[in-house]
N, C-alpha and C. Protein backbone atom coordinates (compact mmCIF):
# COMPACT_ATOMS: atom_id res chain seq x y z
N UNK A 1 51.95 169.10 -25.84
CA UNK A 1 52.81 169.27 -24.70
C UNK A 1 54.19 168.73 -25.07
N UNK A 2 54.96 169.51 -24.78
CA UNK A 2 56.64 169.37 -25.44
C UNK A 2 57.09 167.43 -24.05
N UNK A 3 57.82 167.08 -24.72
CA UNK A 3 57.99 165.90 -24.17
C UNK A 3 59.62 166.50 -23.21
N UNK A 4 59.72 165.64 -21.89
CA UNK A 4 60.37 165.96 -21.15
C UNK A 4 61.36 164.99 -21.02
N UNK A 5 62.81 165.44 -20.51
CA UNK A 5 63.69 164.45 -20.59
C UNK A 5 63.85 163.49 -19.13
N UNK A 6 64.22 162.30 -19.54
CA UNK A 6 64.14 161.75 -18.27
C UNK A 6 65.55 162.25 -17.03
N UNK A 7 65.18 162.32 -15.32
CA UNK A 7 65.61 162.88 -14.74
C UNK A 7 67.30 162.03 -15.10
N UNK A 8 68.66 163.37 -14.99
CA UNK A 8 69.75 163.01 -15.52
C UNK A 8 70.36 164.34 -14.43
N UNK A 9 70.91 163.52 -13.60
CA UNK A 9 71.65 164.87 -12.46
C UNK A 9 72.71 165.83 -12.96
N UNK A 10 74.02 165.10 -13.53
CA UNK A 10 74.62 165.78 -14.71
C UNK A 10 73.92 167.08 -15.06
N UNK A 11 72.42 166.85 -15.78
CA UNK A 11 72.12 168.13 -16.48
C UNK A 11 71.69 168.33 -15.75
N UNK A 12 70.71 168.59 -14.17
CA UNK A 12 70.47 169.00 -13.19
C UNK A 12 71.39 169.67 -12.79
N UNK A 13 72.20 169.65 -12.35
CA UNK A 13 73.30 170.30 -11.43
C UNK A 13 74.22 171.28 -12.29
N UNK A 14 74.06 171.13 -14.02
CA UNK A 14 75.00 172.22 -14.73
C UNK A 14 73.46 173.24 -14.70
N UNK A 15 72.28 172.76 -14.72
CA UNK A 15 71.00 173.82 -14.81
C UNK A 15 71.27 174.76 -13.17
N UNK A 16 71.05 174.19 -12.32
CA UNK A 16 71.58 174.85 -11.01
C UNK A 16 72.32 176.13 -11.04
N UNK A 17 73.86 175.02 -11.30
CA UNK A 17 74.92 176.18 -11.38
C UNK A 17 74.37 177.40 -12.37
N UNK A 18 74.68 176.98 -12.98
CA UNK A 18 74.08 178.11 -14.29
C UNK A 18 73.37 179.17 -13.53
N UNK A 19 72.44 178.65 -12.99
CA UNK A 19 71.31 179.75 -12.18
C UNK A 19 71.92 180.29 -10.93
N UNK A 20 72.59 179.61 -9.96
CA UNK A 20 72.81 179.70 -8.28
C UNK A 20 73.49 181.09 -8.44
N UNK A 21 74.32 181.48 -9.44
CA UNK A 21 74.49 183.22 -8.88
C UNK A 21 73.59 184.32 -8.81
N UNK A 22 72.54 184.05 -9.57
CA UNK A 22 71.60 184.79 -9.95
C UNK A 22 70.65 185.51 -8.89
N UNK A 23 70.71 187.03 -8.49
CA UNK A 23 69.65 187.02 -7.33
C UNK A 23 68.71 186.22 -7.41
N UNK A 24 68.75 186.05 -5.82
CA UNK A 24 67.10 185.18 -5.79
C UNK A 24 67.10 183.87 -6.44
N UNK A 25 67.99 183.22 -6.12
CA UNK A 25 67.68 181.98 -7.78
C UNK A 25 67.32 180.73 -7.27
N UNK A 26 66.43 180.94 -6.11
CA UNK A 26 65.64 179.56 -6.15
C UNK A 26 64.76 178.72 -7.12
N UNK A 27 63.80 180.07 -6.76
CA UNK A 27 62.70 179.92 -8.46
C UNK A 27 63.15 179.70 -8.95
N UNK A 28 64.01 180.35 -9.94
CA UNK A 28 64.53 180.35 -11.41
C UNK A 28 65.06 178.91 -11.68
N UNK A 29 65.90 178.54 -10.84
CA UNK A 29 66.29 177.28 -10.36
C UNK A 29 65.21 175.77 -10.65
N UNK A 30 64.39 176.40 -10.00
CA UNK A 30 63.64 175.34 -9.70
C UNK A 30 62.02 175.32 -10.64
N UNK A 31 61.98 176.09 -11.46
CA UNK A 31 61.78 176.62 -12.74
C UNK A 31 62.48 176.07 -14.29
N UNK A 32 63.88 175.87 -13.91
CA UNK A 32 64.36 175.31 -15.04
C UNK A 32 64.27 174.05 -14.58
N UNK A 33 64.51 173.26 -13.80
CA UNK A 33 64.27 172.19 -13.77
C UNK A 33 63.30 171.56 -13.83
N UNK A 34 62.26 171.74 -13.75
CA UNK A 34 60.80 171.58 -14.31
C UNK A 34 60.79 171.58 -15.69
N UNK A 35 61.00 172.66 -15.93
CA UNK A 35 60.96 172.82 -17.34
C UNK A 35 61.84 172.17 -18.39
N UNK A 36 63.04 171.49 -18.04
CA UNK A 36 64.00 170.72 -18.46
C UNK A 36 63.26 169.27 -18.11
N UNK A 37 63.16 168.83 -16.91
CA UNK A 37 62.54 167.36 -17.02
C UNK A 37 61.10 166.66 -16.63
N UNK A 38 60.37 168.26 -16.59
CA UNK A 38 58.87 168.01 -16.60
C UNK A 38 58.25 167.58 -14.87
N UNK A 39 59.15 168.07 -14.18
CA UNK A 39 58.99 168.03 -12.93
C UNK A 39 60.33 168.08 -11.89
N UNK A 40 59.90 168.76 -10.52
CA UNK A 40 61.61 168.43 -10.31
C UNK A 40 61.73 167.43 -8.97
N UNK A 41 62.88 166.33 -8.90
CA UNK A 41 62.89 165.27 -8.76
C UNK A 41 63.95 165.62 -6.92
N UNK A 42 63.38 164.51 -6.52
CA UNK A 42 63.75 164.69 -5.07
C UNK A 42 65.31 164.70 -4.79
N UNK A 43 65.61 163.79 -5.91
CA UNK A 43 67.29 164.05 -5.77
C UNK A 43 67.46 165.80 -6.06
N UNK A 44 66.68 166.67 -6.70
CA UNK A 44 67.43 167.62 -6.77
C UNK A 44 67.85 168.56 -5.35
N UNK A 45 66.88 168.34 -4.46
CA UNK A 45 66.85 168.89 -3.36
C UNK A 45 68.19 168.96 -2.84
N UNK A 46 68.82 167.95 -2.49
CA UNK A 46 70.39 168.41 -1.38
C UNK A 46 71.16 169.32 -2.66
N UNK A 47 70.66 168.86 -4.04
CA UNK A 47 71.94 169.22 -5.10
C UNK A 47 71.50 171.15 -4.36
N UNK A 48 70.64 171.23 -5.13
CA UNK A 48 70.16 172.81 -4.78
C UNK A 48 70.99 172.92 -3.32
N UNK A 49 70.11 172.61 -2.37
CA UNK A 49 70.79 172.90 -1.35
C UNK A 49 72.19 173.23 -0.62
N UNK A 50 73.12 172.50 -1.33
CA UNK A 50 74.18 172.52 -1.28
C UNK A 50 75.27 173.67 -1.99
N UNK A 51 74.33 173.78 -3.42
CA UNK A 51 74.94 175.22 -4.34
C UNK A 51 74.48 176.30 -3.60
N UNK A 52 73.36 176.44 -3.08
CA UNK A 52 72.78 177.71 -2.73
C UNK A 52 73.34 178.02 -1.47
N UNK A 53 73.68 176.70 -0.89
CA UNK A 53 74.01 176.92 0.65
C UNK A 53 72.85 177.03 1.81
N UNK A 54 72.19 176.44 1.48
CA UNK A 54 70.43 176.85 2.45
C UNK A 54 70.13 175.22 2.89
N UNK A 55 69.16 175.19 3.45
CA UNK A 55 68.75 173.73 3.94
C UNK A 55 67.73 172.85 3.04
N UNK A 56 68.00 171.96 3.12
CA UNK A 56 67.03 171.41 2.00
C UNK A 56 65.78 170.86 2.77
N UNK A 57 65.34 171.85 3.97
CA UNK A 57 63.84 171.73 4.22
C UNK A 57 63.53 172.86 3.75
N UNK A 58 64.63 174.35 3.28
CA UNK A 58 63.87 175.46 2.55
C UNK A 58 63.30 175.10 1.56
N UNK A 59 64.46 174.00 0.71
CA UNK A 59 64.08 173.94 -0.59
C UNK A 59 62.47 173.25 -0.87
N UNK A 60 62.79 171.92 0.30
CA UNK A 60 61.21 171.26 -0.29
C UNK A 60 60.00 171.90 0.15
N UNK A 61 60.01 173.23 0.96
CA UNK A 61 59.36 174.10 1.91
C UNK A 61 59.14 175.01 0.08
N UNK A 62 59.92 175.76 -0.36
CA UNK A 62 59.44 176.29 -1.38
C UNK A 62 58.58 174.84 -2.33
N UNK A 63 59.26 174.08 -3.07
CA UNK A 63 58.72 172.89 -3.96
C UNK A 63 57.02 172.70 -3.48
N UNK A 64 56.98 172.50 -2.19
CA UNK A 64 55.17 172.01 -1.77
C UNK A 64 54.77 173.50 -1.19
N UNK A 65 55.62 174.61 -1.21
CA UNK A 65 54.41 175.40 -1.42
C UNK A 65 53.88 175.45 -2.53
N UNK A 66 54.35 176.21 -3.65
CA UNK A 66 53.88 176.76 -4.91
C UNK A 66 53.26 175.09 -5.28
N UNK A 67 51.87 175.61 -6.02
CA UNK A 67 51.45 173.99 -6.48
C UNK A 67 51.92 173.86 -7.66
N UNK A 68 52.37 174.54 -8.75
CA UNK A 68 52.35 174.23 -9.92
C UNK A 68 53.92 173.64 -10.01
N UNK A 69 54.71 173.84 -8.97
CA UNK A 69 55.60 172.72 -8.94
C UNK A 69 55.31 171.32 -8.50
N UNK A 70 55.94 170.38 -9.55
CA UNK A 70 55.60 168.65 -10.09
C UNK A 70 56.83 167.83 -8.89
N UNK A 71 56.67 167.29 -8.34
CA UNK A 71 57.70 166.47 -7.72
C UNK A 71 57.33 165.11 -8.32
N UNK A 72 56.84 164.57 -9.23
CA UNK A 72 56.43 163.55 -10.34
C UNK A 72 56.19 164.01 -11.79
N UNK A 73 57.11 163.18 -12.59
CA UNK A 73 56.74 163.35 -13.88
C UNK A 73 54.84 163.55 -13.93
N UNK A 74 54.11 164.35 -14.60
CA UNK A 74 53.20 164.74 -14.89
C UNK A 74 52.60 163.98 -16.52
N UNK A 75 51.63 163.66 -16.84
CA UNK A 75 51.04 163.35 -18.02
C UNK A 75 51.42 163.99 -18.97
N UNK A 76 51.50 162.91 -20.10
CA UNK A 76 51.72 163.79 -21.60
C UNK A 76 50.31 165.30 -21.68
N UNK A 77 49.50 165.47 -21.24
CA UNK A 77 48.30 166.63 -21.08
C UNK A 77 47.62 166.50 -19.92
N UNK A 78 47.80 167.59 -19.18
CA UNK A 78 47.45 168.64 -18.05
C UNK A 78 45.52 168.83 -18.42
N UNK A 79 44.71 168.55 -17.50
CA UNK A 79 43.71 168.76 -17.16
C UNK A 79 43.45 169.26 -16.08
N UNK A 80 43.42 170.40 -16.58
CA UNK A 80 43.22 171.28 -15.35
C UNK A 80 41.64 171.77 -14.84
N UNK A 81 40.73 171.53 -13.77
CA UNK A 81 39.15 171.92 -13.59
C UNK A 81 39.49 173.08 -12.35
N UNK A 82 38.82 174.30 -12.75
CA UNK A 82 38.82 175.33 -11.87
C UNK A 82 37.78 175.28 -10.45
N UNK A 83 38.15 175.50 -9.63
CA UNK A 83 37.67 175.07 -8.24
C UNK A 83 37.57 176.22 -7.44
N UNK A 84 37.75 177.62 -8.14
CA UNK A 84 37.59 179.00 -7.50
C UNK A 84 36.02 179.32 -7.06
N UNK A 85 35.64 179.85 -6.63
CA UNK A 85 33.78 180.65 -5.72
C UNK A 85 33.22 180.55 -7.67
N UNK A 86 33.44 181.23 -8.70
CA UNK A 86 32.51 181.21 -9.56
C UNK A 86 32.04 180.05 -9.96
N UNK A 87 33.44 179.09 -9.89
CA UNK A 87 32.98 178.09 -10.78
C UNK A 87 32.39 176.83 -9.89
N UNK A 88 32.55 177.05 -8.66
CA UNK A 88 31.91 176.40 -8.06
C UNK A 88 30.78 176.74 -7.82
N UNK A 89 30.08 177.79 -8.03
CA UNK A 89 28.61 178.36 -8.14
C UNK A 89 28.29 177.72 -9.07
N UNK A 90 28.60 177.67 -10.16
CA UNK A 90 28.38 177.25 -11.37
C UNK A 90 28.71 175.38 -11.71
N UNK A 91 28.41 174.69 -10.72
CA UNK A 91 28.83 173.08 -10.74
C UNK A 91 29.87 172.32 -11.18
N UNK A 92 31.10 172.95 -10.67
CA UNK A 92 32.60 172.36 -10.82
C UNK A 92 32.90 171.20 -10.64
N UNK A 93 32.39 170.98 -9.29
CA UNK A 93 32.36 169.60 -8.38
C UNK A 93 32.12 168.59 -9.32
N UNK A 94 30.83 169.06 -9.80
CA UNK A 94 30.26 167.87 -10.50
C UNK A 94 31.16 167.23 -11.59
N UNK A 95 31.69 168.41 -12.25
CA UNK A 95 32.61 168.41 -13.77
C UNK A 95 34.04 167.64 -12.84
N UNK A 96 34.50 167.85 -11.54
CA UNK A 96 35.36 167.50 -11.03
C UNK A 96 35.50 165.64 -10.76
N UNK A 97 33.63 165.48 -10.34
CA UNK A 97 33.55 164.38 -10.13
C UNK A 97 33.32 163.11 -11.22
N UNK A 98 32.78 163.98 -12.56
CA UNK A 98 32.77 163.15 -13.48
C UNK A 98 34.36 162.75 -14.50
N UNK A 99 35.24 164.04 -14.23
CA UNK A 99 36.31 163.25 -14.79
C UNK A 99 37.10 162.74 -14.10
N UNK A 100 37.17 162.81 -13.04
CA UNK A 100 37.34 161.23 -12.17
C UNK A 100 37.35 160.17 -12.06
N UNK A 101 35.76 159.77 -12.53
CA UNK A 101 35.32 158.64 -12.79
C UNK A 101 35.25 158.20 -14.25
N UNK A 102 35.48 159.23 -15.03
CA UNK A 102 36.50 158.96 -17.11
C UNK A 102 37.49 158.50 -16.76
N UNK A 103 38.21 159.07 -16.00
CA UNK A 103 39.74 158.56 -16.28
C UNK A 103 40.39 157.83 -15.43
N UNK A 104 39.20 157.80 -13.98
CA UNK A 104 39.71 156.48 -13.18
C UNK A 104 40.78 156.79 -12.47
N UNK A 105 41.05 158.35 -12.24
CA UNK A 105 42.02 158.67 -10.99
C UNK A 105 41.04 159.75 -10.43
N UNK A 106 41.98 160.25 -9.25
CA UNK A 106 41.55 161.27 -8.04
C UNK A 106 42.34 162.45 -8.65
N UNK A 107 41.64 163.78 -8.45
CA UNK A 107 42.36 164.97 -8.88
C UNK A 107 43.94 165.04 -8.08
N UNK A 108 44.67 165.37 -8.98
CA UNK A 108 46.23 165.77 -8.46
C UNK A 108 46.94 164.18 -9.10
N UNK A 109 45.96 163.56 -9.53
CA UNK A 109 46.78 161.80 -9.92
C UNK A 109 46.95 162.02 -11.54
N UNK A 110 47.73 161.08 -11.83
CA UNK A 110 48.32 160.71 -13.39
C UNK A 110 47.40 159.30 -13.69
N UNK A 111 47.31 159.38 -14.75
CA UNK A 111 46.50 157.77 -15.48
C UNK A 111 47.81 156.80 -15.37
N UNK A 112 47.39 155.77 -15.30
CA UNK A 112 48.65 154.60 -15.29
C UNK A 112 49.51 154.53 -16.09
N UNK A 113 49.08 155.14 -17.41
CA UNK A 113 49.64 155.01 -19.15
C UNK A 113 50.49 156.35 -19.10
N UNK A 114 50.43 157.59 -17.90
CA UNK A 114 50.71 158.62 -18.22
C UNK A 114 50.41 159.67 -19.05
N UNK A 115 49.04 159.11 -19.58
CA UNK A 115 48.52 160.02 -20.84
C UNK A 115 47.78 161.68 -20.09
N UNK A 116 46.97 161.45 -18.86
CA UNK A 116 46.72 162.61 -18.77
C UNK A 116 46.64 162.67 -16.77
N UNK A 117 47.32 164.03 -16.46
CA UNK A 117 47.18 164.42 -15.54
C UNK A 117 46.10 165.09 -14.93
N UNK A 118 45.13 164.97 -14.04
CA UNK A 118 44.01 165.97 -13.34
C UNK A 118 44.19 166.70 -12.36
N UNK A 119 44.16 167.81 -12.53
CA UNK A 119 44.83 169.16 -11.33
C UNK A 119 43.81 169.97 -11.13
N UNK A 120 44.04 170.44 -9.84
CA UNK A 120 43.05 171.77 -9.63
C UNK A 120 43.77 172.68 -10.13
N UNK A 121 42.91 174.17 -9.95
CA UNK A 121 43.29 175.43 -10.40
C UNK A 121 42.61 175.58 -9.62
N UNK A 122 42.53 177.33 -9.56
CA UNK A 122 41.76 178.10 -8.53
C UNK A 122 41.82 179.58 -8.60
N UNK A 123 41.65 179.48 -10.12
CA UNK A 123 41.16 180.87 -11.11
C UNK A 123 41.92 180.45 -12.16
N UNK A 124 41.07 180.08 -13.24
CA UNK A 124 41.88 180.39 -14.67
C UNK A 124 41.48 181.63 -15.15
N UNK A 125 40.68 182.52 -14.83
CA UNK A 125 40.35 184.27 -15.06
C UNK A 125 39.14 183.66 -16.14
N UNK A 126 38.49 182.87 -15.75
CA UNK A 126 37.33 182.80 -17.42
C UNK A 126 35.69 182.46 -16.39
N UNK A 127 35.89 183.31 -15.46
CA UNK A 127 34.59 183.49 -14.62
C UNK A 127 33.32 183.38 -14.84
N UNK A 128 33.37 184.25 -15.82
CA UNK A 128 32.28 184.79 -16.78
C UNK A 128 31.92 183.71 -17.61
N UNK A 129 32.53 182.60 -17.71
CA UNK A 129 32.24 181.22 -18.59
C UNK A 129 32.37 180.04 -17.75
N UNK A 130 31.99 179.96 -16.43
CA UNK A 130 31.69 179.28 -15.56
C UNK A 130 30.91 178.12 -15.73
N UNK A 131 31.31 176.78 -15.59
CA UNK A 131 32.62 176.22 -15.19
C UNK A 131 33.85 176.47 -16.19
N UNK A 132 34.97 176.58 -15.68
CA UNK A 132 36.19 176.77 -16.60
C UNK A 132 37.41 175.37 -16.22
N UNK A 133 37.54 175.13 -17.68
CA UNK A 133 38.62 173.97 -17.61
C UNK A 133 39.91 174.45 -18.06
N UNK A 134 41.05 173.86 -18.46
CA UNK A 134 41.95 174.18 -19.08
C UNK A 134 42.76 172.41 -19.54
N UNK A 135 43.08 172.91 -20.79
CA UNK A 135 43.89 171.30 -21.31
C UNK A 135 44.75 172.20 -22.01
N UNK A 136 45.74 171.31 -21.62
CA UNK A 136 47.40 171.92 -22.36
C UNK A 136 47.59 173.05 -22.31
N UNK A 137 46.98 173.94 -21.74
CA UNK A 137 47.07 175.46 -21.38
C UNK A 137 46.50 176.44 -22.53
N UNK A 138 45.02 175.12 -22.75
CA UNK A 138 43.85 176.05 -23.88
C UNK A 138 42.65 176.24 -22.52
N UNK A 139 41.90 177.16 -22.79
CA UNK A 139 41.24 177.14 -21.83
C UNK A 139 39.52 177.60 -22.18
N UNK A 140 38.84 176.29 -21.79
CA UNK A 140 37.52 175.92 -22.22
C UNK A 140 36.34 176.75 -21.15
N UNK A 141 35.36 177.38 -21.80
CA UNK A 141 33.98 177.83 -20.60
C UNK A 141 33.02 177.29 -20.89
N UNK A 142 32.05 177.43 -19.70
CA UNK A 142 30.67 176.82 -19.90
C UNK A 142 30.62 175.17 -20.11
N UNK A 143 31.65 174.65 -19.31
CA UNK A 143 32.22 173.16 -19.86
C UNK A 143 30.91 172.30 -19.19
N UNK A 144 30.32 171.47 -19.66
CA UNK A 144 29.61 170.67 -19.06
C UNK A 144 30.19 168.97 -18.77
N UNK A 145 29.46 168.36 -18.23
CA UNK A 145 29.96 166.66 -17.94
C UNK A 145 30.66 166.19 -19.82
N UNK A 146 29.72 166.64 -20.46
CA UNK A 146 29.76 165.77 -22.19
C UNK A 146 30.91 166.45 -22.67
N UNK A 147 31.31 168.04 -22.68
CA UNK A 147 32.40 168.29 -22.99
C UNK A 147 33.65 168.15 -22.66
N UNK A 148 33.34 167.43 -20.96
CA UNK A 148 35.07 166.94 -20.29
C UNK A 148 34.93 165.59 -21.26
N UNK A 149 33.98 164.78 -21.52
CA UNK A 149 33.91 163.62 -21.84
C UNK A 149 34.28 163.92 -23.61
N UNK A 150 33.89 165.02 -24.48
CA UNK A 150 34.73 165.13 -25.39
C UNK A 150 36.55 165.75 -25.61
N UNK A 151 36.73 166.59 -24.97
CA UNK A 151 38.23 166.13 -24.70
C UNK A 151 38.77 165.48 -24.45
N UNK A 152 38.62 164.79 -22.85
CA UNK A 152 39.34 163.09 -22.64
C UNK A 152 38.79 162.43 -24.12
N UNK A 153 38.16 162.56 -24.22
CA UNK A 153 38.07 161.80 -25.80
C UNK A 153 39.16 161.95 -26.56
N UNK A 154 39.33 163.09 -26.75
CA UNK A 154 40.26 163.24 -27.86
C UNK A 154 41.79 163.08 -27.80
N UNK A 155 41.97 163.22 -26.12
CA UNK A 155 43.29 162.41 -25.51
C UNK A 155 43.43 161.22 -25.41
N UNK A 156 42.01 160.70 -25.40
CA UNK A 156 42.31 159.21 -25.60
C UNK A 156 42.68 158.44 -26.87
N UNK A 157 42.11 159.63 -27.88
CA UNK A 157 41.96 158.69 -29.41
C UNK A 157 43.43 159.30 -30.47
N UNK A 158 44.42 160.20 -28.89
CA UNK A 158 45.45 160.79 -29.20
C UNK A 158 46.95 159.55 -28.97
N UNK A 159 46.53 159.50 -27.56
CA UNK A 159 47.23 158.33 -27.00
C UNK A 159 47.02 157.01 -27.51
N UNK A 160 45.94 156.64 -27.82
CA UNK A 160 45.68 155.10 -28.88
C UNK A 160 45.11 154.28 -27.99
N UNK A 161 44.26 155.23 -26.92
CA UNK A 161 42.79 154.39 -26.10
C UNK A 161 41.70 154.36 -26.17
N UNK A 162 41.30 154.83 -27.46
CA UNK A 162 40.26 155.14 -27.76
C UNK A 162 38.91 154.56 -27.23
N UNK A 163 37.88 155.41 -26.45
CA UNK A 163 36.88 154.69 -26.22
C UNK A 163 36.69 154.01 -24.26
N UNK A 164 37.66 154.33 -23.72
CA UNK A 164 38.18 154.06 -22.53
C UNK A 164 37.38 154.85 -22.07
């Protein structure tokens, strides 16, 4: 996972401009800024607001709809457990509830160290390999309790916690 810069309004607000003529350029907007500092940060809200000319309850009204927008820096690796009808046929919950209790947060939380984030999904398209995970945007089927427990493994013995 590419490392993100820490939030710097300066480059916020030349990313904006850059975008604000652009049809439609909320997304795009709010898209690069994510993608520039790995989430986008509450100060950006009036900035947007103010270039675009709109209210900045549109803006945080778009931000908490779409989920895959971050209003918190996010973990150095994304753990993502699919929570769609197949894979919950197929014992998600369970895979949901055991890396929980690995890594000692609640889904949608960051580890204290920042090493890994736990998110829902709600289709990664790998149905047919039910339960489906995803890490760093590789995406694992047929995952059982031992195989979430060998990846967090390998994030752990990535980050230098080995054994946690």
């Amino acid at each position: 996972m590419l490392a993100a810069l820490d939030w710097n309004a300066e480059v916020a607000l030349g990313r904006i401009r850059e975008l604000a003529g652009a049809p439609g350029p909320l997304l795009p907007i709010l898209h690069s800024l994510q993608a520039e500092f790995g989430y986008v940060d509450e100060a950006a809200v009036p900035m947007i607001a103010g270039e675009l000319n709109i209210s900045q309850a549109e803006v945080h009204g778009v931000i908490t709809f779409y989920h895959d927008f971050r209003r918190e820096p996010a973990g150095r690796h994304i753990l993502q457990i699919c929570r769609a009808e197949a894979c919950q046929a197929m014992g998600c919950e369970s895979l949901v509830a055991h890396a929980e209790n690995r890594l000692g947060i609640a889904m949608g939380q960051t580890t204290a160290d920042h090493s890994v984030t736990l998110k829902p999904v709600y289709c990664l398209g790998n149905c047919a390999l039910s339960p489906a995970v995803m890490l760093d945007g590789r995406p694992y089927g047929r995952v059982t309790p031992s195989a979430v427990d060998g990846l967090i493994e390998s994030l752990l013995v990535q980050s230098g916690r080995r054994g946690q």
